[in-house]
Protein backbone atom coordinates (compact mmCIF):
# COMPACT_ATOMS: atom_id res chain seq x y z
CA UNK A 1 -24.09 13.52 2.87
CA UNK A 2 -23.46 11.67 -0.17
CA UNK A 3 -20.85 13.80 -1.16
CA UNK A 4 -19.10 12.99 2.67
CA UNK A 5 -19.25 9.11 1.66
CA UNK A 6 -17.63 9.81 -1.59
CA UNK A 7 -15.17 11.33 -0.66
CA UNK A 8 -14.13 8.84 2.32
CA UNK A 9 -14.34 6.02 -0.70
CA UNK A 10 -11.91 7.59 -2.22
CA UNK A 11 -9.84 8.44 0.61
CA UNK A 12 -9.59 4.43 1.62
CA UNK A 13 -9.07 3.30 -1.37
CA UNK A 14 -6.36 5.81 -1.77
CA UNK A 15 -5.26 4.22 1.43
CA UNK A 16 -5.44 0.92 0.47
CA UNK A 17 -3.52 1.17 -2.81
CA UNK A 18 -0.66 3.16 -1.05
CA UNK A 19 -0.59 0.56 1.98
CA UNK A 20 -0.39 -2.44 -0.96
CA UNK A 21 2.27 -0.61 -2.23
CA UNK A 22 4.10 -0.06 0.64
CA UNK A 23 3.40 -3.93 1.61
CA UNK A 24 5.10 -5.02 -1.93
CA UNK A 25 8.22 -2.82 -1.66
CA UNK A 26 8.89 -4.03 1.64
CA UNK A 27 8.57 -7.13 0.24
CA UNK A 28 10.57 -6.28 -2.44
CA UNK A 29 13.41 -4.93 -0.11
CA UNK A 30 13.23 -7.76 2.07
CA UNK A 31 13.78 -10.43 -0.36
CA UNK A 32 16.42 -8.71 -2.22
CA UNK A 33 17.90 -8.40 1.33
CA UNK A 34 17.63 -12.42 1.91
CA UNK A 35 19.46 -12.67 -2.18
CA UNK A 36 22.26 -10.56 -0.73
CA UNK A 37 22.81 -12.80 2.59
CA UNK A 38 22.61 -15.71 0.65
C-alpha cells in the first residue's frame, strides 16, 4: 500500500505544480492583455 500512497504524492504534487503554472501564465497573459488595452 505504501507504494499506492507514493505514487498519488507524486501524482498531486505533479498536479499542483502544473495547476500553479497554469495559474501564473494566465496571469501572465492577462496582465499583458490589460498593458495592451491600456
Amino acid at each position: 500500500m505504501a507504494l499506492v500512497k507514493r505514487t498519488l504524492q507524486v501524482a498531486n504534487q505533479a498536479r499542483c505544480k502544473f495547476l500553479d503554472w497554469r495559474k501564473k501564465r494566465l496571469q501572465d497573459k492577462l496582465s499583458e492583455t490589460q498593458k495592451k488595452l491600456k
